[in-house]
C-alpha atoms as a PDB file:
ATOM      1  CA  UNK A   1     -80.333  23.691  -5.637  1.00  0.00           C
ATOM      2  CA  UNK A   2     -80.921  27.000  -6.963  1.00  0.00           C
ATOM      3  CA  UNK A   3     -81.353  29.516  -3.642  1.00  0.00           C
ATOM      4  CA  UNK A   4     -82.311  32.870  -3.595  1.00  0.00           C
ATOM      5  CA  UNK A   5     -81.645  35.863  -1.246  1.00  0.00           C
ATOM      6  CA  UNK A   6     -84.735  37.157   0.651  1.00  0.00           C
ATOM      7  CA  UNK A   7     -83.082  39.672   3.059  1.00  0.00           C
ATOM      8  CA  UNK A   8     -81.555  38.929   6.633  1.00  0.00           C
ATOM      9  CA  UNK A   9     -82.649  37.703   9.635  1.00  0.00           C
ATOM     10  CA  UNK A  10     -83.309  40.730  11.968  1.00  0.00           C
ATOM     11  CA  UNK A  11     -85.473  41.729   8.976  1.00  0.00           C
ATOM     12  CA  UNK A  12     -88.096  39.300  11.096  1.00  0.00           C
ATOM     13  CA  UNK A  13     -89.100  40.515  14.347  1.00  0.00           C
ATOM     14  CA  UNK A  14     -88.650  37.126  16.704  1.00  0.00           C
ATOM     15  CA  UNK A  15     -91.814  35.153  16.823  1.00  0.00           C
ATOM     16  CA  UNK A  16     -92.991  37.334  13.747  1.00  0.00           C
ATOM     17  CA  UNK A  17     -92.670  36.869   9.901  1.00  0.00           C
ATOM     18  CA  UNK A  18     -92.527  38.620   6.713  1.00  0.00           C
ATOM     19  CA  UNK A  19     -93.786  37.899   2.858  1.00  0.00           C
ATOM     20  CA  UNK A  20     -91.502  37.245  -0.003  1.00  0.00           C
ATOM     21  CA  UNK A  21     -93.745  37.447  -3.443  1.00  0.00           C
ATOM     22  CA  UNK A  22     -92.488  34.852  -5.745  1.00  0.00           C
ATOM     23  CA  UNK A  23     -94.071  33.877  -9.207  1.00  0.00           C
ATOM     24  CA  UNK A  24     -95.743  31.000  -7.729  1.00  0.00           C
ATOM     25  CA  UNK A  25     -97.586  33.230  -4.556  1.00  0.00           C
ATOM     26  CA  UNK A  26     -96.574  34.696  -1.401  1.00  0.00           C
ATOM     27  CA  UNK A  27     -94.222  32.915   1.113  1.00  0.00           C
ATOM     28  CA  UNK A  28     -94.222  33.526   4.754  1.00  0.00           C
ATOM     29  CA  UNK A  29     -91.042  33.467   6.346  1.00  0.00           C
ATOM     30  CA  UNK A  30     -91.412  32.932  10.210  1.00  0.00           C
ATOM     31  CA  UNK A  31     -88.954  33.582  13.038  1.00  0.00           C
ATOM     32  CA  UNK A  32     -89.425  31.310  15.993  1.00  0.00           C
ATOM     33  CA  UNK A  33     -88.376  32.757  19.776  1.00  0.00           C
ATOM     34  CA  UNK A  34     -85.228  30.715  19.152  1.00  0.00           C
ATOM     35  CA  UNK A  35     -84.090  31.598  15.519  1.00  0.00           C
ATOM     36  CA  UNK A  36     -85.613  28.849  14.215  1.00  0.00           C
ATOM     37  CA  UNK A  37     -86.609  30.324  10.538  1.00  0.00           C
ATOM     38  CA  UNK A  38     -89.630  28.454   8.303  1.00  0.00           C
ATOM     39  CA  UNK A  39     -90.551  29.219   5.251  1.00  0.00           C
ATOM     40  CA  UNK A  40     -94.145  27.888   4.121  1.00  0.00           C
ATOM     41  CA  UNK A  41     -96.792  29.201   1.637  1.00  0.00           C
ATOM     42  CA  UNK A  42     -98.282  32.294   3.325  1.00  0.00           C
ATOM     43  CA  UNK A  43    -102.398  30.692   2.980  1.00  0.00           C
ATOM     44  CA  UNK A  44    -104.421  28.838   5.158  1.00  0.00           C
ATOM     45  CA  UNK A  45    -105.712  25.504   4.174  1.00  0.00           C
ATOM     46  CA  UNK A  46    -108.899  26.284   5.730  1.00  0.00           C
ATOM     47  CA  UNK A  47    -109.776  29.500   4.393  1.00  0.00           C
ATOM     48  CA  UNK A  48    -106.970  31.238   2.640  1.00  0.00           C
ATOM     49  CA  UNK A  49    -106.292  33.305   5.695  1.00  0.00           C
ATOM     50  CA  UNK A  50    -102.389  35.122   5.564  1.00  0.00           C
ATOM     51  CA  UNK A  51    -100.916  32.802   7.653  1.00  0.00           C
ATOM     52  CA  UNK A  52     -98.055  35.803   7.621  1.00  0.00           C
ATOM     53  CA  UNK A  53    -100.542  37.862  10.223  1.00  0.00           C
ATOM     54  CA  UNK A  54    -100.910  34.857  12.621  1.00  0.00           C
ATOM     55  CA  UNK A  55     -99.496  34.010  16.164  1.00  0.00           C
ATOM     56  CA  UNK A  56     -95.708  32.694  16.015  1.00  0.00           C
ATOM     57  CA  UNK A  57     -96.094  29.960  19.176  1.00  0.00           C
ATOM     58  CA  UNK A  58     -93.140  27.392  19.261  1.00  0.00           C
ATOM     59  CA  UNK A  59     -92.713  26.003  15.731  1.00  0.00           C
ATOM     60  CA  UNK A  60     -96.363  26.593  14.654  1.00  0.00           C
ATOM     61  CA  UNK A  61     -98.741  29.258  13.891  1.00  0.00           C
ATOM     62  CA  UNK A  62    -102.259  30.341  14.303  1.00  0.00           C
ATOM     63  CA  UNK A  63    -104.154  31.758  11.744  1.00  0.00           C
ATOM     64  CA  UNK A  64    -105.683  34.917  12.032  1.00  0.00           C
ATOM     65  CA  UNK A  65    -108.825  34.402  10.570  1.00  0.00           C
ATOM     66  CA  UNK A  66    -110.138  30.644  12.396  1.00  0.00           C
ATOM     67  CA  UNK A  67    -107.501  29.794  14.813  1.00  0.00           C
ATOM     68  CA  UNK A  68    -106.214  26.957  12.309  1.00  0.00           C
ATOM     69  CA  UNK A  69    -102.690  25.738  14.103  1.00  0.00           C
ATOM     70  CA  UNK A  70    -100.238  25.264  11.216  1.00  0.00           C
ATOM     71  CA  UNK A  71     -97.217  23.537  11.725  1.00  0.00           C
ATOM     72  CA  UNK A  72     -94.119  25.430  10.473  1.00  0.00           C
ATOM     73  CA  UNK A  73     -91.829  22.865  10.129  1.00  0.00           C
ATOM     74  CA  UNK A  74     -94.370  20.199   8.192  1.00  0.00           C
ATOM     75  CA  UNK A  75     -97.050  22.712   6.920  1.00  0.00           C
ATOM     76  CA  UNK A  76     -99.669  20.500   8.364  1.00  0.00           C
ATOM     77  CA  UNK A  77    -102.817  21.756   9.934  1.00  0.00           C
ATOM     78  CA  UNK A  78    -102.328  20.204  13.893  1.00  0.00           C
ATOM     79  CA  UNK A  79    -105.030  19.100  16.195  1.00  0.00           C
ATOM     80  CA  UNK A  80    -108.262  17.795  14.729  1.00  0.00           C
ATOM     81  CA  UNK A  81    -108.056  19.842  11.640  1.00  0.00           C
ATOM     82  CA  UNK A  82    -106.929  18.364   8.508  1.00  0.00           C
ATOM     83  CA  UNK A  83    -104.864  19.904   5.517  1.00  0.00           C
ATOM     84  CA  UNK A  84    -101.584  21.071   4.522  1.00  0.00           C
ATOM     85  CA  UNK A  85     -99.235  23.994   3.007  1.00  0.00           C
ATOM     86  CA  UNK A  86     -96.354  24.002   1.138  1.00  0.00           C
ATOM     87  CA  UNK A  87     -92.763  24.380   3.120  1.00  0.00           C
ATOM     88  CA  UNK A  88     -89.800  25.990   1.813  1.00  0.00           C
ATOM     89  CA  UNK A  89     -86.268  24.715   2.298  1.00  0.00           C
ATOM     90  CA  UNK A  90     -84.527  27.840   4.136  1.00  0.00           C
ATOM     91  CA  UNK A  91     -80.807  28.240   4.450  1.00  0.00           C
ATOM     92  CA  UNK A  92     -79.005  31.026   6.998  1.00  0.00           C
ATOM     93  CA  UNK A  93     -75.539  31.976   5.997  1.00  0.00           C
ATOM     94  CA  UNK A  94     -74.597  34.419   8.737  1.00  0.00           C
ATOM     95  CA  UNK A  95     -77.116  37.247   8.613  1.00  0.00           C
ATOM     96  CA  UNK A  96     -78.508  36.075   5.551  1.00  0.00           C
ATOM     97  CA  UNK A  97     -81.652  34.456   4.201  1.00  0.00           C
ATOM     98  CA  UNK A  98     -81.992  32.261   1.339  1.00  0.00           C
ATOM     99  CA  UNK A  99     -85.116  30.333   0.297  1.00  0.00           C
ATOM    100  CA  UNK A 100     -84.692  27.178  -2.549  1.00  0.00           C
ATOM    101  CA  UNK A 101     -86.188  28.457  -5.717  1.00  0.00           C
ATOM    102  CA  UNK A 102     -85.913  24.742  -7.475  1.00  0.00           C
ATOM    103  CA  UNK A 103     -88.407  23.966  -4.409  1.00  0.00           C
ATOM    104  CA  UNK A 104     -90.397  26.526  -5.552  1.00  0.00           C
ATOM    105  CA  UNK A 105     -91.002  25.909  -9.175  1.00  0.00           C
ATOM    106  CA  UNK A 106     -91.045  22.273  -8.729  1.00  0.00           C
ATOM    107  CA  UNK A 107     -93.850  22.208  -6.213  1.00  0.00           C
ATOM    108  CA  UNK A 108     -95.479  24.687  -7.994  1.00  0.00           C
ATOM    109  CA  UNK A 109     -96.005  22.207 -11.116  1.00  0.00           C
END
Protein backbone atom coordinates (compact mmCIF):
# COMPACT_ATOMS: atom_id res chain seq x y z
CA UNK A 1 0.00 0.00 0.00
CA UNK A 2 1.10 3.24 -1.16
CA UNK A 3 1.09 5.74 2.20
CA UNK A 4 1.61 9.18 2.32
CA UNK A 5 2.96 11.65 4.97
CA UNK A 6 0.37 14.13 6.36
CA UNK A 7 2.40 15.75 9.21
CA UNK A 8 2.74 14.47 12.94
CA UNK A 9 0.67 13.84 15.59
CA UNK A 10 0.86 16.89 17.98
CA UNK A 11 -0.06 18.67 14.72
CA UNK A 12 -3.82 17.58 16.13
CA UNK A 13 -4.85 19.13 19.23
CA UNK A 14 -6.32 15.89 21.37
CA UNK A 15 -9.97 15.42 20.75
CA UNK A 16 -9.50 17.86 17.68
CA UNK A 17 -8.65 17.27 13.94
CA UNK A 18 -7.17 18.77 10.97
CA UNK A 19 -7.82 18.61 6.91
CA UNK A 20 -5.48 17.03 4.48
CA UNK A 21 -6.71 18.12 0.71
CA UNK A 22 -6.20 15.22 -1.51
CA UNK A 23 -7.32 14.96 -5.27
CA UNK A 24 -10.29 13.06 -4.34
CA UNK A 25 -11.64 15.88 -1.41
CA UNK A 26 -10.77 16.82 1.98
CA UNK A 27 -9.91 14.25 4.74
CA UNK A 28 -10.38 14.83 8.36
CA UNK A 29 -7.89 13.47 10.50
CA UNK A 30 -9.21 13.17 14.18
CA UNK A 31 -7.31 12.76 17.45
CA UNK A 32 -9.26 10.92 20.09
CA UNK A 33 -8.48 11.83 24.10
CA UNK A 34 -6.39 8.66 23.92
CA UNK A 35 -4.30 8.95 20.63
CA UNK A 36 -6.52 7.08 18.87
CA UNK A 37 -6.07 8.80 15.19
CA UNK A 38 -9.08 8.34 12.30
CA UNK A 39 -8.98 9.39 9.20
CA UNK A 40 -12.50 9.67 7.33
CA UNK A 41 -13.82 11.95 4.51
CA UNK A 42 -14.21 15.40 6.12
CA UNK A 43 -18.46 15.66 4.90
CA UNK A 44 -21.46 14.84 6.52
CA UNK A 45 -23.78 12.34 5.07
CA UNK A 46 -26.61 14.40 6.07
CA UNK A 47 -25.80 17.67 4.84
CA UNK A 48 -22.24 18.06 3.76
CA UNK A 49 -21.39 19.69 7.04
CA UNK A 50 -17.15 19.70 7.77
CA UNK A 51 -17.21 17.00 9.91
CA UNK A 52 -13.42 18.53 10.63
CA UNK A 53 -15.30 21.46 12.88
CA UNK A 54 -17.34 18.91 14.93
CA UNK A 55 -17.14 17.58 18.60
CA UNK A 56 -14.28 14.80 19.06
CA UNK A 57 -16.38 12.51 21.88
CA UNK A 58 -14.82 8.94 22.32
CA UNK A 59 -14.31 7.47 18.83
CA UNK A 60 -17.10 9.52 17.15
CA UNK A 61 -17.97 12.93 16.16
CA UNK A 62 -20.74 15.39 16.00
CA UNK A 63 -21.33 17.44 13.24
CA UNK A 64 -21.45 20.95 13.48
CA UNK A 65 -24.17 21.78 11.43
CA UNK A 66 -27.24 18.94 12.70
CA UNK A 67 -25.73 17.08 15.49
CA UNK A 68 -25.25 13.95 13.06
CA UNK A 69 -22.97 11.38 15.38
CA UNK A 70 -20.41 9.90 12.96
CA UNK A 71 -18.53 7.08 13.89
CA UNK A 72 -14.75 7.49 13.38
CA UNK A 73 -13.70 4.20 13.27
CA UNK A 74 -16.67 2.82 10.70
CA UNK A 75 -17.77 6.21 9.15
CA UNK A 76 -21.30 5.31 9.92
CA UNK A 77 -23.89 7.78 10.97
CA UNK A 78 -24.88 6.20 14.82
CA UNK A 79 -28.20 6.35 16.50
CA UNK A 80 -31.32 6.50 14.37
CA UNK A 81 -29.68 8.25 11.53
CA UNK A 82 -28.66 6.40 8.56
CA UNK A 83 -25.60 6.91 6.12
CA UNK A 84 -22.00 6.59 5.84
CA UNK A 85 -18.41 8.25 5.01
CA UNK A 86 -15.47 7.04 3.71
CA UNK A 87 -12.52 5.90 6.34
CA UNK A 88 -8.96 6.11 5.73
CA UNK A 89 -6.44 3.48 6.76
CA UNK A 90 -3.97 5.61 9.11
CA UNK A 91 -0.56 4.42 10.14
CA UNK A 92 1.69 6.23 13.18
CA UNK A 93 5.36 5.63 12.90
CA UNK A 94 6.66 7.48 15.95
CA UNK A 95 5.60 11.10 15.57
CA UNK A 96 4.49 10.59 12.23
CA UNK A 97 1.30 10.42 10.20
CA UNK A 98 0.66 8.54 7.17
CA UNK A 99 -2.70 8.09 5.43
CA UNK A 100 -3.06 5.02 2.48
CA UNK A 101 -3.23 6.78 -0.80
CA UNK A 102 -4.17 3.27 -2.75
CA UNK A 103 -7.31 3.63 -0.27
CA UNK A 104 -7.80 6.78 -1.56
CA UNK A 105 -7.88 6.44 -5.27
CA UNK A 106 -9.50 3.16 -5.11
CA UNK A 107 -12.52 4.30 -3.17
CA UNK A 108 -12.60 7.21 -5.03
CA UNK A 109 -13.46 5.15 -8.37
Amino acid sequence: MDWISIGSLSDIPRRGARCVDTPEGKIAVFRTQDDQVYAIDDHCPHRGGPLSQGIVHGTAVTCPLHNWVISLETGKALGADEGAVRTLPVRIEGELLFIALKALASRAA
